[in-house]
C-alpha atoms as a PDB file:
ATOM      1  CA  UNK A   1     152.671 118.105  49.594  1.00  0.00           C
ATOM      2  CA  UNK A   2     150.304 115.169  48.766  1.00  0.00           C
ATOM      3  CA  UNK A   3     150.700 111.804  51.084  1.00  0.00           C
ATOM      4  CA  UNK A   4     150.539 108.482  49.630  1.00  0.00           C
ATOM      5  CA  UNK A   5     150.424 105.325  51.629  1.00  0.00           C
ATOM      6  CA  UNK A   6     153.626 104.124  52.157  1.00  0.00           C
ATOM      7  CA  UNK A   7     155.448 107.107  50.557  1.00  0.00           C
ATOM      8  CA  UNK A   8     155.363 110.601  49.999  1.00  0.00           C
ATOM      9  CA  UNK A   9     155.198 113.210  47.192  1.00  0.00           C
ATOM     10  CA  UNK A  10     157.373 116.262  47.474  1.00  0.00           C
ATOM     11  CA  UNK A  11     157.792 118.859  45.167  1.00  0.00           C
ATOM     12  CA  UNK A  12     161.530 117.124  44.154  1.00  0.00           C
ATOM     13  CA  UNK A  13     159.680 113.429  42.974  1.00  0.00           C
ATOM     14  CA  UNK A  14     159.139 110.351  44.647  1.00  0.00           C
ATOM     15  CA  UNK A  15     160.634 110.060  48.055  1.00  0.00           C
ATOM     16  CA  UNK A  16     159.661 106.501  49.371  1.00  0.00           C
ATOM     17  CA  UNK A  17     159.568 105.037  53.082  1.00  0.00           C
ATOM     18  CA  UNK A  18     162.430 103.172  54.051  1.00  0.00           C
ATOM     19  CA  UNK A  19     160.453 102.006  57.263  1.00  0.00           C
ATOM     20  CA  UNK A  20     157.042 101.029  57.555  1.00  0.00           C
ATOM     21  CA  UNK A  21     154.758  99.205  60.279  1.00  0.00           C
ATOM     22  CA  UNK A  22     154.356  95.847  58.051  1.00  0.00           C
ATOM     23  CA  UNK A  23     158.457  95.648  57.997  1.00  0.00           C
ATOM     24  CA  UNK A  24     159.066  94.464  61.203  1.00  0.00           C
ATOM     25  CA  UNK A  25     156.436  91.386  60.682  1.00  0.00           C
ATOM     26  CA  UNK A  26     158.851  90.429  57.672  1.00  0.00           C
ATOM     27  CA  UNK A  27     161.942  91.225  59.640  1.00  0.00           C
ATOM     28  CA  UNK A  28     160.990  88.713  61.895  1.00  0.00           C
ATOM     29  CA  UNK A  29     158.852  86.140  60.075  1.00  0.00           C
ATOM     30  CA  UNK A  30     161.860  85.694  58.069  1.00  0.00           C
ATOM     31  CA  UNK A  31     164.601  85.803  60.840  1.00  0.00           C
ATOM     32  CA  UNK A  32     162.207  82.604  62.537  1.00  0.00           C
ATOM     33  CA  UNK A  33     162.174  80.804  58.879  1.00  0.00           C
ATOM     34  CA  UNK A  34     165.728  81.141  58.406  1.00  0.00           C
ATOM     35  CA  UNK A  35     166.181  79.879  62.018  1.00  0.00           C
ATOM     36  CA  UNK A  36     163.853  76.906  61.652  1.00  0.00           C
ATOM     37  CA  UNK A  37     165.605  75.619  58.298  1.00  0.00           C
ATOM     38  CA  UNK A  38     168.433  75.566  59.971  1.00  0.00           C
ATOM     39  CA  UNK A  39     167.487  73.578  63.034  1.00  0.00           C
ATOM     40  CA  UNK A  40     165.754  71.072  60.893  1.00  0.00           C
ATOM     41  CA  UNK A  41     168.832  70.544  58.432  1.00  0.00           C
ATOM     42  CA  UNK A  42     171.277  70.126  61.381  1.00  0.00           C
ATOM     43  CA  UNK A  43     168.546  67.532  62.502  1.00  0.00           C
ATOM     44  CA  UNK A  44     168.591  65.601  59.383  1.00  0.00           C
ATOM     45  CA  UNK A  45     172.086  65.631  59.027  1.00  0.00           C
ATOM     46  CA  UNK A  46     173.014  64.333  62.846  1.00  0.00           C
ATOM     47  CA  UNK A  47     170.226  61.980  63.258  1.00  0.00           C
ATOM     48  CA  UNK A  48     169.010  60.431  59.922  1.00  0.00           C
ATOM     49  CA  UNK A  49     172.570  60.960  58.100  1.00  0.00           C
ATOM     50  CA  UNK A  50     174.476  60.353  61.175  1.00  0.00           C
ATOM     51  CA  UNK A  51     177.097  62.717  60.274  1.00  0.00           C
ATOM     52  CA  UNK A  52     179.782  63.432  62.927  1.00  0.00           C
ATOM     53  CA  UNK A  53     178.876  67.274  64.607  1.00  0.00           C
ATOM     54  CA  UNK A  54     181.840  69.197  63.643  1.00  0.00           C
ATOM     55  CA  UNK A  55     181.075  68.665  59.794  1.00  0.00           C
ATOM     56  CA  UNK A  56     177.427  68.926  60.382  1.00  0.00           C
ATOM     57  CA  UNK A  57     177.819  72.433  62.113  1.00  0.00           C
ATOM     58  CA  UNK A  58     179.811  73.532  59.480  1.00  0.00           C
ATOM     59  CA  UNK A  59     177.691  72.354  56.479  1.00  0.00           C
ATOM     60  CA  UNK A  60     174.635  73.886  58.194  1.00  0.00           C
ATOM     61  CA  UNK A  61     175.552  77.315  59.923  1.00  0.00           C
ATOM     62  CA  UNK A  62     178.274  78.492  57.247  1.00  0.00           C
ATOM     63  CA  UNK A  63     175.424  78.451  54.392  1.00  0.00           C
ATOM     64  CA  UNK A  64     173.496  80.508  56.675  1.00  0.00           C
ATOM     65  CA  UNK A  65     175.823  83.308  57.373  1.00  0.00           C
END
């Protein structure tokens, strides 16, 4: 069995990783980024729209999931 980085070569074809070390820094990078938009819209949209909080909650979390 021959190793290549990030996956491995068995005798049945390509079997690739489905975890690797470098995951985790995108797991989170983008969890913080997804986190920050969303902060900064619900900032725009109380402070420099002035939109009332009920409708700004609910135009910025329900895009967000």
């Amino acid at each position: 069995m021959a190793t290549m980085t990030g996956a491995t070569l068995t005798s049945t074809g390509f079997r690739p990783r489905l975890w690797v070390p470098g995951d985790w820094n995108a797991l989170f990078g983008f969890g913080t980024n997804i986190l920050v938009n969303v902060l900064v819209l619900t900032g725009l949209l109380r402070f420099v729209l002035r939109c009332r909080m009920p409708w700004c909650s609910a135009a910025s979390c329900r895009p967000s999931g």
